[in-house]
N, C-alpha and C. Protein backbone atom coordinates (compact mmCIF):
# COMPACT_ATOMS: atom_id res chain seq x y z
N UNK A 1 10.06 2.59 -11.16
CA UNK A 1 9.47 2.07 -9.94
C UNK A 1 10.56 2.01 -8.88
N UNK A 2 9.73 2.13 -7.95
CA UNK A 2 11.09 1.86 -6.74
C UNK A 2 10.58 1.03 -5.27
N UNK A 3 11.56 0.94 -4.89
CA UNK A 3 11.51 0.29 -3.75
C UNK A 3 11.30 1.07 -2.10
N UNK A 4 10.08 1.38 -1.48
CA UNK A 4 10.30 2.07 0.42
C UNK A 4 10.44 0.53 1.26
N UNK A 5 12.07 0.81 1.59
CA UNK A 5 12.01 0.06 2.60
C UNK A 5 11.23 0.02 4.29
N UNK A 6 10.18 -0.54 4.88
CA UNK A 6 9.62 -0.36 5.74
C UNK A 6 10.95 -0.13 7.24
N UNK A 7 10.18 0.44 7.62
CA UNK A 7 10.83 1.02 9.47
C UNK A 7 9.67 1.23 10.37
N UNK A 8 9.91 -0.34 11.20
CA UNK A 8 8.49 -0.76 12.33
C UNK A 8 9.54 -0.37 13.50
N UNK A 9 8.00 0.03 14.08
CA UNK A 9 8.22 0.23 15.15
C UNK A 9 7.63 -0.64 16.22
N UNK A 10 7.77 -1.42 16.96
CA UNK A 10 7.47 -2.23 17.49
C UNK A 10 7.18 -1.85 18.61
N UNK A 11 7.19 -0.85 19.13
CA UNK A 11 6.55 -0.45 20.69
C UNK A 11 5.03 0.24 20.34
N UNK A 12 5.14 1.57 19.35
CA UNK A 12 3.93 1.51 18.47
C UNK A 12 3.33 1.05 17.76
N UNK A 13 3.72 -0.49 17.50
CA UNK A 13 3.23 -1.10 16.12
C UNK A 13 2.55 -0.22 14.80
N UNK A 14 3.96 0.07 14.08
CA UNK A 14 3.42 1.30 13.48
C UNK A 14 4.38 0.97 12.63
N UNK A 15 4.61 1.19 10.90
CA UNK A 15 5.08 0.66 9.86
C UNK A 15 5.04 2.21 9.21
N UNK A 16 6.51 2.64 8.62
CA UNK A 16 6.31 3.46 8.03
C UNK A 16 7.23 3.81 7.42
N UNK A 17 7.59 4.59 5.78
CA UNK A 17 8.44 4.52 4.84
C UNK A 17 8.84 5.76 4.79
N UNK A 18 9.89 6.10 4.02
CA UNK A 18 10.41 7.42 3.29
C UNK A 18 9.91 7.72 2.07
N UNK A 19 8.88 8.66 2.07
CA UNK A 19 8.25 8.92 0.78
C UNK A 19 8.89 10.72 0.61
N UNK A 20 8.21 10.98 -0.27
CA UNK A 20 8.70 12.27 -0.45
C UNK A 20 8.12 13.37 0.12
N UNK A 21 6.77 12.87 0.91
CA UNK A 21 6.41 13.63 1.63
C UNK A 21 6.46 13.65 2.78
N UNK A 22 7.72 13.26 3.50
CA UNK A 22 8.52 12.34 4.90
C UNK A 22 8.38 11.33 4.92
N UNK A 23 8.51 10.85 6.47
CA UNK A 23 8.25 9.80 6.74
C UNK A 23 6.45 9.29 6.68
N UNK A 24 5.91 8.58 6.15
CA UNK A 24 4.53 8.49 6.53
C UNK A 24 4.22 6.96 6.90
N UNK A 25 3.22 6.87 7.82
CA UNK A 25 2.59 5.47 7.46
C UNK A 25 1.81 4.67 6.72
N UNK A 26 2.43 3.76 6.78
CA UNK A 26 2.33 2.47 5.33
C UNK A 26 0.41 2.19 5.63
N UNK A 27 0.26 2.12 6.96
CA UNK A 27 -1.04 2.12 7.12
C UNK A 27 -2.25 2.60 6.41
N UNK A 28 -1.81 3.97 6.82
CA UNK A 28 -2.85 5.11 6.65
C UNK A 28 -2.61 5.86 5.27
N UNK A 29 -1.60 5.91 4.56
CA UNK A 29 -0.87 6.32 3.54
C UNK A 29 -0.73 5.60 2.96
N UNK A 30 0.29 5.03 2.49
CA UNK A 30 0.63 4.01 1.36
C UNK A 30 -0.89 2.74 0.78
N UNK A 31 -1.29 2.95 1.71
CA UNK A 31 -2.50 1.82 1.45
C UNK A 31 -3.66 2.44 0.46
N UNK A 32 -3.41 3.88 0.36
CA UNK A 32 -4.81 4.56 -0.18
C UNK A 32 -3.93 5.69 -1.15
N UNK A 33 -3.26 5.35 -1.42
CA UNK A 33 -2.14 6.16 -2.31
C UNK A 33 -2.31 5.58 -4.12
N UNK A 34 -2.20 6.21 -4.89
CA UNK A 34 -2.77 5.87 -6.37
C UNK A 34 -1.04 5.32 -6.32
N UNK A 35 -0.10 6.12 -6.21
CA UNK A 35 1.64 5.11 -6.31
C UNK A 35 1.65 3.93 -5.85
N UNK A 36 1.33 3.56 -4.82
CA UNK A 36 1.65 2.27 -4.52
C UNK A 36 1.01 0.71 -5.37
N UNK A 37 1.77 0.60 -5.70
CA UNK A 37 1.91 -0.81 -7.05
C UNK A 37 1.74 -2.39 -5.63
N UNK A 38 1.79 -2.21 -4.90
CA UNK A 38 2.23 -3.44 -3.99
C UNK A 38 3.13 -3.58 -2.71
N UNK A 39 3.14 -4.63 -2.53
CA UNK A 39 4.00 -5.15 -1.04
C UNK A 39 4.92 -5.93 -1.39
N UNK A 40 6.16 -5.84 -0.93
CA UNK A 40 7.24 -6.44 -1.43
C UNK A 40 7.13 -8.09 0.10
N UNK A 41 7.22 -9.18 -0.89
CA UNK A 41 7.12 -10.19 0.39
C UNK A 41 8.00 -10.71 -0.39
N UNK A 42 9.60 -11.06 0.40
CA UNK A 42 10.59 -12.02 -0.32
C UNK A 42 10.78 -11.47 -1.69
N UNK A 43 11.01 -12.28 -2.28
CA UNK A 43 11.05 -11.78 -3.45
C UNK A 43 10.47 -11.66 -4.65
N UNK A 44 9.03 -11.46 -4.07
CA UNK A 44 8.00 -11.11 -5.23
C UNK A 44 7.28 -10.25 -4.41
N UNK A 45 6.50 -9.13 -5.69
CA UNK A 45 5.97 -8.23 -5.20
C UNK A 45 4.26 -8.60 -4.94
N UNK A 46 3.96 -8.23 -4.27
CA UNK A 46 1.99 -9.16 -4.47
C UNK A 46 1.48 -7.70 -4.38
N UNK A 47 0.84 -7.53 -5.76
CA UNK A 47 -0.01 -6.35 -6.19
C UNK A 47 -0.78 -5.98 -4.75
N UNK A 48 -0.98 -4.52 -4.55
CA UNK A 48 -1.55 -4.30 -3.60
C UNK A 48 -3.39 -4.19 -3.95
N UNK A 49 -3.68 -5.18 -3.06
CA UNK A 49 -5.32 -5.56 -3.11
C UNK A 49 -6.23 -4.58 -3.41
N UNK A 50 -6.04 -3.35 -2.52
CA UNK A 50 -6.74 -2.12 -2.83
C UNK A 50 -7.29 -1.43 -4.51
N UNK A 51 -6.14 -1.66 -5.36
CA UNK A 51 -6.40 -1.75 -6.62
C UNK A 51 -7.75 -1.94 -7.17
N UNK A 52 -6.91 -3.44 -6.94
CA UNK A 52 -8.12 -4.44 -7.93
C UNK A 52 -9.41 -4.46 -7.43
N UNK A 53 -9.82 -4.55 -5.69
CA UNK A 53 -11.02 -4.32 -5.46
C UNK A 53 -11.87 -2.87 -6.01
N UNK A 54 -10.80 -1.89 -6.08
CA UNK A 54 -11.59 -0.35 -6.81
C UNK A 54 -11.95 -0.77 -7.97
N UNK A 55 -10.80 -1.23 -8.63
CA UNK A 55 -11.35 -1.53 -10.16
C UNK A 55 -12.74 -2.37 -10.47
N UNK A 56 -12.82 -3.85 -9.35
CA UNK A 56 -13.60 -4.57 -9.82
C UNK A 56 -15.16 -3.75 -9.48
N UNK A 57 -14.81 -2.58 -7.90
CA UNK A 57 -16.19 -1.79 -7.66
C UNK A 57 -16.43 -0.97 -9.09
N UNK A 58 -15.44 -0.32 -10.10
CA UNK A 58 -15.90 0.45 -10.58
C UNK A 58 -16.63 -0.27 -12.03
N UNK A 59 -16.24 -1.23 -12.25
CA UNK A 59 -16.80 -2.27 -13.59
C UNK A 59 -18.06 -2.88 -13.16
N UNK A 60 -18.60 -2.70 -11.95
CA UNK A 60 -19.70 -3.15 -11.29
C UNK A 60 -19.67 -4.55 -10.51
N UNK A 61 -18.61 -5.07 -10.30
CA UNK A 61 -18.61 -6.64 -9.97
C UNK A 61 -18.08 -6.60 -8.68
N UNK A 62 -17.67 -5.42 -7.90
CA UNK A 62 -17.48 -5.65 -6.62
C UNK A 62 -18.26 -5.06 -5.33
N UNK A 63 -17.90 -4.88 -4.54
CA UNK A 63 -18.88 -4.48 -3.05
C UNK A 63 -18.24 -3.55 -2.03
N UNK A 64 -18.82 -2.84 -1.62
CA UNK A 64 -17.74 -2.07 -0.32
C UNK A 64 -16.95 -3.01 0.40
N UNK A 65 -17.84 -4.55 0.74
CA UNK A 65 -17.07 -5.33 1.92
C UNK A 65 -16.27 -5.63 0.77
N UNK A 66 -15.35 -6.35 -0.72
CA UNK A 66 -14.67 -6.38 -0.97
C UNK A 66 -13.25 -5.25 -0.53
N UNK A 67 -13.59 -3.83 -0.99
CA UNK A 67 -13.06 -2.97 -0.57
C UNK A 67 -12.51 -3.26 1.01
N UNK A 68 -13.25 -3.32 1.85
CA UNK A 68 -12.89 -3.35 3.22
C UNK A 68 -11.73 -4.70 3.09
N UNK A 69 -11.97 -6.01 2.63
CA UNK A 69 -11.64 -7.25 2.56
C UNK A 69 -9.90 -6.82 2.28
N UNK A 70 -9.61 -5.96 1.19
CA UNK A 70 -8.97 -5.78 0.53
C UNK A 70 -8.22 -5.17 1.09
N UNK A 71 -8.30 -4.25 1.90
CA UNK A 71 -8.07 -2.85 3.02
C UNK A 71 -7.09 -4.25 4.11
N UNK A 72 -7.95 -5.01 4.83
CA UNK A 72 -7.66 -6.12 6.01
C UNK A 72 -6.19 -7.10 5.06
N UNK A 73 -6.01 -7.39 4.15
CA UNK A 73 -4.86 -8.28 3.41
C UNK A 73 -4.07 -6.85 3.27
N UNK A 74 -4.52 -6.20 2.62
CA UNK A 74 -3.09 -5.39 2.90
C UNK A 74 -2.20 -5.08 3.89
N UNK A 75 -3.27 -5.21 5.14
CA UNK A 75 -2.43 -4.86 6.42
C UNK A 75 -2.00 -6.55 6.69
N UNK A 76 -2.40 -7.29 5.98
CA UNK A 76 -2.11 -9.03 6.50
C UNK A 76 -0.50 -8.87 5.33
N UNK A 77 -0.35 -8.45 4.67
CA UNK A 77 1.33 -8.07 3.27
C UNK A 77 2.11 -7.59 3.97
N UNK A 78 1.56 -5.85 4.14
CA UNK A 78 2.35 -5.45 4.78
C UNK A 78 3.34 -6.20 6.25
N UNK A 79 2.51 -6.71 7.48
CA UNK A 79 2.81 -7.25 8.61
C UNK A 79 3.64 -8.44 8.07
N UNK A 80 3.98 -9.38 6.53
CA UNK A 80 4.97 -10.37 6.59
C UNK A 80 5.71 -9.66 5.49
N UNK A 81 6.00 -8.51 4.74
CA UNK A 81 6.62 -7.83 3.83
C UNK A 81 7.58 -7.04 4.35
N UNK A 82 8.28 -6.72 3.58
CA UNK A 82 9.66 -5.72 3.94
C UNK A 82 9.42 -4.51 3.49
N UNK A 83 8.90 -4.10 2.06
CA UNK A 83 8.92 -2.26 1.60
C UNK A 83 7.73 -2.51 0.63
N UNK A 84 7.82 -1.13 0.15
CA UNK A 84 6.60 -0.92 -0.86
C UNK A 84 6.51 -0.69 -1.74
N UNK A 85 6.16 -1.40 -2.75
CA UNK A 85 6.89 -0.97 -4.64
C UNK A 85 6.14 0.29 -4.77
N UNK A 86 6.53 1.37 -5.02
CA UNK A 86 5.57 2.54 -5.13
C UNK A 86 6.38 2.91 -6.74
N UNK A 87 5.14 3.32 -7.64
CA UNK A 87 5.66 3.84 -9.11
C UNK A 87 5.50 5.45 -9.12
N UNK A 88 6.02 6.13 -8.06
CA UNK A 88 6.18 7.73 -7.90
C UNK A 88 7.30 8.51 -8.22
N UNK A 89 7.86 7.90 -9.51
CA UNK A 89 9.29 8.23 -9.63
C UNK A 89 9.25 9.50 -10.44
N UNK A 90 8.44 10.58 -10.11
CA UNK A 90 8.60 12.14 -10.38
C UNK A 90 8.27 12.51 -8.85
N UNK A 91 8.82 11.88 -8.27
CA UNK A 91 8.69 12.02 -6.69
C UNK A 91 7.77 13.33 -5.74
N UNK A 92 6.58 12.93 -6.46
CA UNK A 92 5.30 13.72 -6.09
C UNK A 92 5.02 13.80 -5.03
N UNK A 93 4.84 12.55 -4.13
CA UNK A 93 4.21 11.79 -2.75
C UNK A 93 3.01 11.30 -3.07
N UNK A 94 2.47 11.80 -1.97
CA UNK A 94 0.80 11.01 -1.50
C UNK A 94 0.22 11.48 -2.31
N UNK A 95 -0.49 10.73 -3.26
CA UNK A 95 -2.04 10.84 -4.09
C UNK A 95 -3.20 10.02 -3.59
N UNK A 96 -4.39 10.18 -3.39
CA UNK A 96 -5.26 9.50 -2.88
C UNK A 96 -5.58 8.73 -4.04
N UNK A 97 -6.20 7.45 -3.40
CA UNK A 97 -6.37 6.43 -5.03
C UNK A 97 -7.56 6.36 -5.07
N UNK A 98 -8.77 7.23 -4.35
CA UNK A 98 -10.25 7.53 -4.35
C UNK A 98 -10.49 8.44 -3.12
């Protein structure tokens, strides 16, 4: 596992890491990526939400608005987090996680 340290941009408000497939954003990318394990806040990692809401849609116990719910906290991690635990260490890049 490893660590993308985030690089904001604050005139674009725009968050974005060194993956292996450049630079991309944490937004639009990392959020919907099957690698990404979480958001690094301090010093614990908080599983990234996106996950668990797929999982709980696919066992039958969740809802699209979970999904969406899940989508909105990630961008609430990311905005007080520093990088992104991503487990892509055959340094593939972007996989879609659905």
């Amino acid at each position: 596992m490893k660590t993308l340290e985030f690089v904001r941009d604050t005139k674009k408000d725009r968050v974005t890491v060194a993956c292996a497939d450049g630079m991309v954003s944490v937004y639009s990318k990392c959020a919907y990526c099957r690698h990404c394990t979480g958001v690094v806040t301090g010093k614990r990692v908080a599983p990234a939400p996106q996950k668990e809401a797929l999982d709980a849609i696919r066992k039958g116990r969740g809802s699209d608005d979970g999904l969406m719910n899940a989508a909105m906290m990630f961008n609430t991690l990311v905005r007080d987090g520093s990088a992104i635990a991503c487990d892509d260490d055959a340094n593939a890049g972007y996989a879609a996680l659905y």
